[in-house]
C-alpha atoms as a PDB file:
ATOM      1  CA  UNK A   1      75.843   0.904 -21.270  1.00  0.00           C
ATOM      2  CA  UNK A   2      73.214   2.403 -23.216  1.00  0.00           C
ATOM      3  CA  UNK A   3      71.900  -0.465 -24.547  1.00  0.00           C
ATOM      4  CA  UNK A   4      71.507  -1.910 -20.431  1.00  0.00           C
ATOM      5  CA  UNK A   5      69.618   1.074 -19.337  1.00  0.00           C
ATOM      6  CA  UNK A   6      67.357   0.561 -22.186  1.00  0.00           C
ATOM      7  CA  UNK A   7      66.616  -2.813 -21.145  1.00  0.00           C
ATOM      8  CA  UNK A   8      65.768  -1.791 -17.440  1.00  0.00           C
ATOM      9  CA  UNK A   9      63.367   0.938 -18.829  1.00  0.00           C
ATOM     10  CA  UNK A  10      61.476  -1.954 -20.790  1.00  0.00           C
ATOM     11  CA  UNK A  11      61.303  -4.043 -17.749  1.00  0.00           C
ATOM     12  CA  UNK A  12      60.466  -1.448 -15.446  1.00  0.00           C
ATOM     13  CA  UNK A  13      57.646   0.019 -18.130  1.00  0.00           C
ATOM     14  CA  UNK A  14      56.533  -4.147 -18.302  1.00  0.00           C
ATOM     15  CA  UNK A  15      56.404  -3.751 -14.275  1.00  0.00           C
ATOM     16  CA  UNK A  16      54.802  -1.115 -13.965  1.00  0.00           C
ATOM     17  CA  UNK A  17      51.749  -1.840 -16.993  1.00  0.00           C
ATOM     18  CA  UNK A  18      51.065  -4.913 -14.950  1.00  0.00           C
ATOM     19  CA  UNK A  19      50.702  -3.414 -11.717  1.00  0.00           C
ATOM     20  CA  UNK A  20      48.234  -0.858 -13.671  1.00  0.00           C
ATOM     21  CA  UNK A  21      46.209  -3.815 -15.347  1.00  0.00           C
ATOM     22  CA  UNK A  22      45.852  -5.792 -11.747  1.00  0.00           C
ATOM     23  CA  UNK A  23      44.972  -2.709 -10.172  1.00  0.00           C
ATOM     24  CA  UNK A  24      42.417  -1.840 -12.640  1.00  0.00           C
ATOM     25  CA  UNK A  25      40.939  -4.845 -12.611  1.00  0.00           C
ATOM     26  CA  UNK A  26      40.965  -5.124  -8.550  1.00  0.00           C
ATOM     27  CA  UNK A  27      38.709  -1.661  -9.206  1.00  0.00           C
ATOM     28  CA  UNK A  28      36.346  -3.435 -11.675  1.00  0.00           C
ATOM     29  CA  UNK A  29      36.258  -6.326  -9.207  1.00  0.00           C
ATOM     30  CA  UNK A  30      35.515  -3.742  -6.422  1.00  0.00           C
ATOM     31  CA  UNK A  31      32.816  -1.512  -8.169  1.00  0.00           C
ATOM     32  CA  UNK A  32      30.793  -4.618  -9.288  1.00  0.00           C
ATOM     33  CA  UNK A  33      30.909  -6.351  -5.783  1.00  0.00           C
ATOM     34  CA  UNK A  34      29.224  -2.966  -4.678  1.00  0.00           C
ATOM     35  CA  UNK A  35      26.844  -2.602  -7.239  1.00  0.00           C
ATOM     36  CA  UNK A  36      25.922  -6.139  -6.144  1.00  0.00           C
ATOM     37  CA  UNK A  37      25.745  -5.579  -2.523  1.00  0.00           C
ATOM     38  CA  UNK A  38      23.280  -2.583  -3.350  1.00  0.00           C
ATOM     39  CA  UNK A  39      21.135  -4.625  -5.509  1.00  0.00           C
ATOM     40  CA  UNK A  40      20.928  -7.352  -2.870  1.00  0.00           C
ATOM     41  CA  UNK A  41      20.411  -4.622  -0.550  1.00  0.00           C
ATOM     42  CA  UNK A  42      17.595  -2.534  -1.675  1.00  0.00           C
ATOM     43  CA  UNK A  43      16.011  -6.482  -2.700  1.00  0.00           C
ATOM     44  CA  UNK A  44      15.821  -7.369   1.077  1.00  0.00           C
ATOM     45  CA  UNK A  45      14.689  -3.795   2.069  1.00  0.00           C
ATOM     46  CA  UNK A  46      11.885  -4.281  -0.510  1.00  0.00           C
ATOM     47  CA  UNK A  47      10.581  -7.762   0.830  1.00  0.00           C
ATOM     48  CA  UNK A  48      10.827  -6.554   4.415  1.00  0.00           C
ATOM     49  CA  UNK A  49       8.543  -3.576   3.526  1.00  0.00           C
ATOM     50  CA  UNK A  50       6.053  -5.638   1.560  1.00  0.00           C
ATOM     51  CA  UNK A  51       5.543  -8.338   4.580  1.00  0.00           C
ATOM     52  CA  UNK A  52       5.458  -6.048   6.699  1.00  0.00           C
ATOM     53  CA  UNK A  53       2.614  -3.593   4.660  1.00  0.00           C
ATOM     54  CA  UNK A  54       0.630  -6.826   4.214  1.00  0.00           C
ATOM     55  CA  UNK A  55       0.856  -7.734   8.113  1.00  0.00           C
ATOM     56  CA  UNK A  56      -0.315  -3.480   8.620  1.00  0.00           C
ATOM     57  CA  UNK A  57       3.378  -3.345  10.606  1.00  0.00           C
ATOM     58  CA  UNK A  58       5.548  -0.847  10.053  1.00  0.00           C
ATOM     59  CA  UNK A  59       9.184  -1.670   8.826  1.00  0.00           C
ATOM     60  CA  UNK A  60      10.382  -0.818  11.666  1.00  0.00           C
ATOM     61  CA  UNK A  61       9.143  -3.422  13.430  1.00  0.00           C
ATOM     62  CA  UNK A  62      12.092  -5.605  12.022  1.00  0.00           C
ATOM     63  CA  UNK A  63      14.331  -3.861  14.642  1.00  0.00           C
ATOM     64  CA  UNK A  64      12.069  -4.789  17.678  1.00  0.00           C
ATOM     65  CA  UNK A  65      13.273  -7.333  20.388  1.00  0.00           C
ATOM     66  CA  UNK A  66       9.117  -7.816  21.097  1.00  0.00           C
ATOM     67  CA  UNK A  67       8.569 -11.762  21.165  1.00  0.00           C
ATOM     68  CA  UNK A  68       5.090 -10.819  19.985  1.00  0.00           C
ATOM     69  CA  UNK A  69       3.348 -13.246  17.997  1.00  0.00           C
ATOM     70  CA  UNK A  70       2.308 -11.072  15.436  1.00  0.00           C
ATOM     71  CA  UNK A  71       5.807  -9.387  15.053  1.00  0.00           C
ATOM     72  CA  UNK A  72       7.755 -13.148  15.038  1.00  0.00           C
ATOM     73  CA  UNK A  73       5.546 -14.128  12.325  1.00  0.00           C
ATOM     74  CA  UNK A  74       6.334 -11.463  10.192  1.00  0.00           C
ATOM     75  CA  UNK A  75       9.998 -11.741  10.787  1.00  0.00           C
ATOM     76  CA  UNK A  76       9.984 -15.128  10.118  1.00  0.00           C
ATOM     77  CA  UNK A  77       8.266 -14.668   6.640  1.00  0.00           C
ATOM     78  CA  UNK A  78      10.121 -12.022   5.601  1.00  0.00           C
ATOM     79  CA  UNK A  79      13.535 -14.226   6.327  1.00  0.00           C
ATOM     80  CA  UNK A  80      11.563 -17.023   4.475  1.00  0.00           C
ATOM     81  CA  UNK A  81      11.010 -15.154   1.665  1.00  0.00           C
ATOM     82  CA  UNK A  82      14.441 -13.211   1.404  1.00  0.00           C
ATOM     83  CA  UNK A  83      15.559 -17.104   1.549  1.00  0.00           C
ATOM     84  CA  UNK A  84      13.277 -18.234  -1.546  1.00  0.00           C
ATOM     85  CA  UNK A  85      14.230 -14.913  -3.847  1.00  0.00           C
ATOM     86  CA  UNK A  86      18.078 -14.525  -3.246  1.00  0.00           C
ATOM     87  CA  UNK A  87      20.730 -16.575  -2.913  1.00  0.00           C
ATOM     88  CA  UNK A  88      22.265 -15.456   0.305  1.00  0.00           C
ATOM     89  CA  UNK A  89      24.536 -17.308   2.575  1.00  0.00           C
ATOM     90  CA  UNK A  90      23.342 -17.696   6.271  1.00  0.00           C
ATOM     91  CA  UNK A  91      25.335 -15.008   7.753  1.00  0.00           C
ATOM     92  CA  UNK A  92      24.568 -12.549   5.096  1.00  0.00           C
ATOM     93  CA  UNK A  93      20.912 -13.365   5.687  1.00  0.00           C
ATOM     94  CA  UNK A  94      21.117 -13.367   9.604  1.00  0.00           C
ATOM     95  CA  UNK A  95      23.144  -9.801   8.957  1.00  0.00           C
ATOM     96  CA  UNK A  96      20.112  -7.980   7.303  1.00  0.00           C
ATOM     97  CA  UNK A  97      17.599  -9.071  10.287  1.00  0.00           C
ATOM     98  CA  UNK A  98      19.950  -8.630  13.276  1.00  0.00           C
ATOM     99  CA  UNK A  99      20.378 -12.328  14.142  1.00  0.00           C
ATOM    100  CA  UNK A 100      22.602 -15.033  14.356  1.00  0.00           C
ATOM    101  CA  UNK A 101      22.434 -17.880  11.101  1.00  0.00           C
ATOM    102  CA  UNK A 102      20.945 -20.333  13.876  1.00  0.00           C
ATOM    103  CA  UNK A 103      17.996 -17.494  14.110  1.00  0.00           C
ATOM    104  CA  UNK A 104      17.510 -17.837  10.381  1.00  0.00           C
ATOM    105  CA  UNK A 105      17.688 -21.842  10.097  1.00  0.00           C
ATOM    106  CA  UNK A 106      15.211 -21.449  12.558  1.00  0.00           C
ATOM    107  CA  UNK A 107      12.409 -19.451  11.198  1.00  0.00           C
ATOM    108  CA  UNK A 108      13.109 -21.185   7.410  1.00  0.00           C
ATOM    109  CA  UNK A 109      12.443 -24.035   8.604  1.00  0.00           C
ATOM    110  CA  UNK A 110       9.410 -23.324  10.704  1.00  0.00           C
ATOM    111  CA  UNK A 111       7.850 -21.613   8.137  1.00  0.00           C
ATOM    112  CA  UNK A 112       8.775 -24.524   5.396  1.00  0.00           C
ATOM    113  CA  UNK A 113       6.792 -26.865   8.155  1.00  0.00           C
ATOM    114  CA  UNK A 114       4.076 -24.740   8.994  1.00  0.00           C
ATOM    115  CA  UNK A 115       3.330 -24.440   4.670  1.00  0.00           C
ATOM    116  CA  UNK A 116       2.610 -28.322   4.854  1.00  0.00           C
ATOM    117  CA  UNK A 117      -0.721 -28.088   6.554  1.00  0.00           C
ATOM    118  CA  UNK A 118      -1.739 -23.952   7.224  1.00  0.00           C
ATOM    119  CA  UNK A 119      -3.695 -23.527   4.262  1.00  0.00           C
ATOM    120  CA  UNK A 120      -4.267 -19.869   5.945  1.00  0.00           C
ATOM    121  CA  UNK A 121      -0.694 -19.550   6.040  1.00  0.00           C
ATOM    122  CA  UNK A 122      -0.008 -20.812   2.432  1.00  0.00           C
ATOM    123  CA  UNK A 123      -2.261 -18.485   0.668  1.00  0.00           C
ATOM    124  CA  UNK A 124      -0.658 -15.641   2.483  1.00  0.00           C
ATOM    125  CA  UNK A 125       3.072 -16.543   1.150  1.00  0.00           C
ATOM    126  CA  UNK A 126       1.552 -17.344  -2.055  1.00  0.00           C
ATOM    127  CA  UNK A 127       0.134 -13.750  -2.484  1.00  0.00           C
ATOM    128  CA  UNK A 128       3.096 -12.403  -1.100  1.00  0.00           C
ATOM    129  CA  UNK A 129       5.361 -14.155  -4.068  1.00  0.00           C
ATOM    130  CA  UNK A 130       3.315 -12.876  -6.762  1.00  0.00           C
ATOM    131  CA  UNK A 131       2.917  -9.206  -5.335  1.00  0.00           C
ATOM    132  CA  UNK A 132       7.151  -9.327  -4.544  1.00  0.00           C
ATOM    133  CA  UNK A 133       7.383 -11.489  -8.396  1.00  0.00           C
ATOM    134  CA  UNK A 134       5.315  -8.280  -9.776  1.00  0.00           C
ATOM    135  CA  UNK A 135       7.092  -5.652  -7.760  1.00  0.00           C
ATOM    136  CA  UNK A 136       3.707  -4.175  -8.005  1.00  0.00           C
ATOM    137  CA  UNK A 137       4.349  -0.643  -6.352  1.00  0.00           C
ATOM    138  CA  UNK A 138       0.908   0.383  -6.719  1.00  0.00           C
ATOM    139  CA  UNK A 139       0.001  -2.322  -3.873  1.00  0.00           C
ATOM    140  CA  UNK A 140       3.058  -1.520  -1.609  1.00  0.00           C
ATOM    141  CA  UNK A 141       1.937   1.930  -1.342  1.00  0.00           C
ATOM    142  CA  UNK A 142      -1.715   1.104  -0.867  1.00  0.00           C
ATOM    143  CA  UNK A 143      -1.258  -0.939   2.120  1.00  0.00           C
ATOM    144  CA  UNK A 144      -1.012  -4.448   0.228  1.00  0.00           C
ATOM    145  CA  UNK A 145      -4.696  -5.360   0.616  1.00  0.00           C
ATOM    146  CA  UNK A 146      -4.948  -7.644  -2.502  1.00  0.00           C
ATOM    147  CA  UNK A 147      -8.227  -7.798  -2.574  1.00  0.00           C
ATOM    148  CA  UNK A 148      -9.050  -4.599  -1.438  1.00  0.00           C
ATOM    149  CA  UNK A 149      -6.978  -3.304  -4.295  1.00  0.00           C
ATOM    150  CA  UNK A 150      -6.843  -5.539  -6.719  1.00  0.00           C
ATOM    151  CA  UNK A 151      -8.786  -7.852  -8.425  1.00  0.00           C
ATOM    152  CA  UNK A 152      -7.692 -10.956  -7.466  1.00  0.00           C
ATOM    153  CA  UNK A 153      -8.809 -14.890  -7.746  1.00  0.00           C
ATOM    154  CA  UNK A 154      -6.356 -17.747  -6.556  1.00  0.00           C
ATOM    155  CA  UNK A 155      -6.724 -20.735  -8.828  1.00  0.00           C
ATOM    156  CA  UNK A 156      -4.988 -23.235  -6.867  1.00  0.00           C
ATOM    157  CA  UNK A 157      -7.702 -24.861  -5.750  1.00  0.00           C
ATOM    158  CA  UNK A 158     -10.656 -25.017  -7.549  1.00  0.00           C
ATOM    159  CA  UNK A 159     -14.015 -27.386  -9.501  1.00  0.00           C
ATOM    160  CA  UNK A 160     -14.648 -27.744 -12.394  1.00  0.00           C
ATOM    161  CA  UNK A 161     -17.725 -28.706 -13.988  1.00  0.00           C
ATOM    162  CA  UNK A 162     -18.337 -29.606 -17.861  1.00  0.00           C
ATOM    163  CA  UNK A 163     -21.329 -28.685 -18.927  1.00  0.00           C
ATOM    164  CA  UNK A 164     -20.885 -29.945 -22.606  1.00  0.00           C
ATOM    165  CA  UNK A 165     -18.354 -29.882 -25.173  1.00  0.00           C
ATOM    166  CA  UNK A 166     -17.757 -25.890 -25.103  1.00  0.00           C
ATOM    167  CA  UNK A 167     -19.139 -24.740 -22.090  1.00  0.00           C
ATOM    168  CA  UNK A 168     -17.650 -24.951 -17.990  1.00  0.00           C
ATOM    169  CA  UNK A 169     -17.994 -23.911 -15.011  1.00  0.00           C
ATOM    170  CA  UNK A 170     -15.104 -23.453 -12.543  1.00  0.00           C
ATOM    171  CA  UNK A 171     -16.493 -23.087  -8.400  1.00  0.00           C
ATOM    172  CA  UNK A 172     -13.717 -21.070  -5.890  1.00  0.00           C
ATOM    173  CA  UNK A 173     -14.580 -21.388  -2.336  1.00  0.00           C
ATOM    174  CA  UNK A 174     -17.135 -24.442  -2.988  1.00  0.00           C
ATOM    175  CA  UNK A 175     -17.100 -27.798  -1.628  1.00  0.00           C
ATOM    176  CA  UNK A 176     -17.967 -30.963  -3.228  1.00  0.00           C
ATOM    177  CA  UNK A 177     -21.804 -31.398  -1.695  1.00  0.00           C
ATOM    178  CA  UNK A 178     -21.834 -27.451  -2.582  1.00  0.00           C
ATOM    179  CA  UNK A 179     -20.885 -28.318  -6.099  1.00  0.00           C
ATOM    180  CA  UNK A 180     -23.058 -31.420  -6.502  1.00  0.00           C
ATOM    181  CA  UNK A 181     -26.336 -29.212  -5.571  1.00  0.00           C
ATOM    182  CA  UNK A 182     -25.340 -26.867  -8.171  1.00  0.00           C
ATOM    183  CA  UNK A 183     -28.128 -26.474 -10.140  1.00  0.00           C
ATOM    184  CA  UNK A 184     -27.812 -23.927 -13.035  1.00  0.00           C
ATOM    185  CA  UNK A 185     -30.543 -22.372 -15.666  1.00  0.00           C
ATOM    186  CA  UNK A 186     -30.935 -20.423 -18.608  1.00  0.00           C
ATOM    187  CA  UNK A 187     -33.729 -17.425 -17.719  1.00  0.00           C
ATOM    188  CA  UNK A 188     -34.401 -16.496 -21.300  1.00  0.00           C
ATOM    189  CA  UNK A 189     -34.993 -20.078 -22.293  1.00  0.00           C
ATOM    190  CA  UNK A 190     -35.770 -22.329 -19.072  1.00  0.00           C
ATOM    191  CA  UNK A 191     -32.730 -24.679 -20.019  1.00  0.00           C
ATOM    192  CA  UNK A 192     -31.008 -26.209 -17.166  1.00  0.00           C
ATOM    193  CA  UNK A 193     -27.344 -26.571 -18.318  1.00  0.00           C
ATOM    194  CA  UNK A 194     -26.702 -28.639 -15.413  1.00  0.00           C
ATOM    195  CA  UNK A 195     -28.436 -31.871 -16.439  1.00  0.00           C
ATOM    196  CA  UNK A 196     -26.136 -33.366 -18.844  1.00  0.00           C
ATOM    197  CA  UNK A 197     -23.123 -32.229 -16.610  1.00  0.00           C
ATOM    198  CA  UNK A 198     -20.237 -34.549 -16.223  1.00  0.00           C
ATOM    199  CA  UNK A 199     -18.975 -35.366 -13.019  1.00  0.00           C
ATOM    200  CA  UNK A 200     -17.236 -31.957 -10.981  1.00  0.00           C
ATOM    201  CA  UNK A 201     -13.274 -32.408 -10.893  1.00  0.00           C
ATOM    202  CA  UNK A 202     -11.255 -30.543  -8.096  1.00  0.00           C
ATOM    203  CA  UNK A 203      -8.188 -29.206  -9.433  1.00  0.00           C
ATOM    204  CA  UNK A 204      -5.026 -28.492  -6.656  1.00  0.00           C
ATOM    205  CA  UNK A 205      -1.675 -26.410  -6.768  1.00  0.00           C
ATOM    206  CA  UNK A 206      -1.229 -25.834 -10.569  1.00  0.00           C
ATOM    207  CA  UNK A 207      -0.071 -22.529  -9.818  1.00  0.00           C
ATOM    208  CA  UNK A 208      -2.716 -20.246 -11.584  1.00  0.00           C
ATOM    209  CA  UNK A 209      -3.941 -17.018 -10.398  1.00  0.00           C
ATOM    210  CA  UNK A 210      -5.868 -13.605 -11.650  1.00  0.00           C
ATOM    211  CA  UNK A 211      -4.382 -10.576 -10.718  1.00  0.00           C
ATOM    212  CA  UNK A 212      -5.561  -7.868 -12.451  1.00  0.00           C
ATOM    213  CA  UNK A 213      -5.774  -4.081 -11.276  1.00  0.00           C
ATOM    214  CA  UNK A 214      -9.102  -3.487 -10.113  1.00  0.00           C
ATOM    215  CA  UNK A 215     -11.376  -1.268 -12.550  1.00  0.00           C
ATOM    216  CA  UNK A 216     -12.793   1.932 -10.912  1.00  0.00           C
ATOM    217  CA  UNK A 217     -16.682   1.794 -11.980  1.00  0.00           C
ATOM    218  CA  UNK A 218     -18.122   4.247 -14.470  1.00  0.00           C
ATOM    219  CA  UNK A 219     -20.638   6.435 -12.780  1.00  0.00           C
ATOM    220  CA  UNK A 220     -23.934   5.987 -15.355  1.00  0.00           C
ATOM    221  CA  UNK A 221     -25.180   8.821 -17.789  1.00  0.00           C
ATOM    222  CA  UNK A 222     -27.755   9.556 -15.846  1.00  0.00           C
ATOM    223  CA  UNK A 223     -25.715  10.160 -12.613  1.00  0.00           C
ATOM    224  CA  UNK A 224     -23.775  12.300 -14.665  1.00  0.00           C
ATOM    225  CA  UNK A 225     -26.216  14.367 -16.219  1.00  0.00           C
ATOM    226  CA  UNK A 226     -27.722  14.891 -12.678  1.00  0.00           C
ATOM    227  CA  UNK A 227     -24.144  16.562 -11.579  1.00  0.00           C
ATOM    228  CA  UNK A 228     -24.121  18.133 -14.470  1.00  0.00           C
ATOM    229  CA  UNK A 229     -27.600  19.719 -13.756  1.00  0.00           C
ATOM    230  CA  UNK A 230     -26.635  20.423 -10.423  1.00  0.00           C
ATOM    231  CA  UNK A 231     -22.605  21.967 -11.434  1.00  0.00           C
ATOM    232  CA  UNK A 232     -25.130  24.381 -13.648  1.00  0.00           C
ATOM    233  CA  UNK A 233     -27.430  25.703 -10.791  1.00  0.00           C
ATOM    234  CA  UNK A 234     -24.395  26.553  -8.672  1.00  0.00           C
ATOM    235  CA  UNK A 235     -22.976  28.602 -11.247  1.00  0.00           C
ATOM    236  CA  UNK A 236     -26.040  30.622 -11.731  1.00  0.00           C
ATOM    237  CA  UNK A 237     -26.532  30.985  -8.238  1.00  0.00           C
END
């Protein structure tokens, strides 16, 4: 008799650690899904409020049933982008922008279209990568102006022209009959480094870029001296 009831305890103690271990690891299952869900959560919430900072919209805007152009673009872009950084399904996309999955197929695939020939429009999601990439706070908070704020040159398209085996020159912003008139000269020694060039090259979509945090000038010694001077006269005022 003993010996039975011993048995049952072992298979009841057997029971009951399993039903501990499955719960335990239903928990684990549970706390990670969260953690995840916040991650993805706060990841969307940051994209929003960068396209819509670079657009000067506020976040709320995301919330508005305005068919505005202005609004629908940035909607659109920020459901692009949320698209391009994190593997969402549909729903869980359409769920973060108050829409429907059809809403999001949309707007993907208008902006994926509208990259093809809006060189305008291109430039703008490209600095918007980099800036999301970067999660550069400093810009978020500043209103997003890259250029304003930053020192920034997009390489994706530009010239080059050799001027001999060590020395180049790459043109941003230039065309080809711009480049070809190019004409450039040493003013120490007269020498036009230009004359010997090779042919200009254009250069498209290699994906190269300077970003670099713009440098706040140095005031010169003798504007300094002058406040100096003038700091002094207060004080004996």
């Amino acid at each position: 008799m003993k010996k039975k009831v011993k048995i049952v305890g072992e298979t009841a103690t057997k029971e009951t650690s399993g039903q501990d271990n499955s719960t335990k690891l239903m928990f684990k299952h549970f706390i990670n899904q969260k953690t995840e869900d916040i991650k993805t959560e706060k990841s969307v919430a940051f994209i929003k409020d960068v396209v819509a900072k670079y657009y000067n919209l506020e976040p709320s805007i995301y919330e508005s049933k305005k068919r505005l152009q202005h609004i629908v673009k940035c909607k659109h872009i920020a459901v692009y982008l949320t698209g391009e950084f994190l593997n969402l399904k549909l729903k869980e996309t359409a769920g973060y922008f108050w829409c429907d999955h059809a809403t999001v197929v949309h707007a993907q695939h208008k902006i994926t279209n509208h990259l093809s020939y809006d060189k305008e429009l291109k430039k703008e999601i490209f600095e918007l990568t980099e800036i999301i990439k970067n999660r550069n706070s400093e810009l978020i908070d500043s209103a997003l102006d890259i250029y304003k704020n930053s020192y920034f040159i997009d390489l994706s398209d530009v010239i080059s022209m050799k001027l001999s085996k060590r020395k180049a020159v790459v043109f941003i912003g230039f065309s080809d009959d711009d480049v070809d008139n190019v004409v450039i000269k040493d003013k120490l020694t007269g020498v036009n480094w230009t004359e010997d060039k090779q042919p200009p090259r254009r250069h498209k979509d290699k994906g190269l870029f300077i970003l670099e945090e713009e440098k706040k000038e140095i005031p010169a010694i003798e504007d300094l001296k002058a406040r100096i001077e003038e700091v002094e006269k207060q004080s004996k005022k």
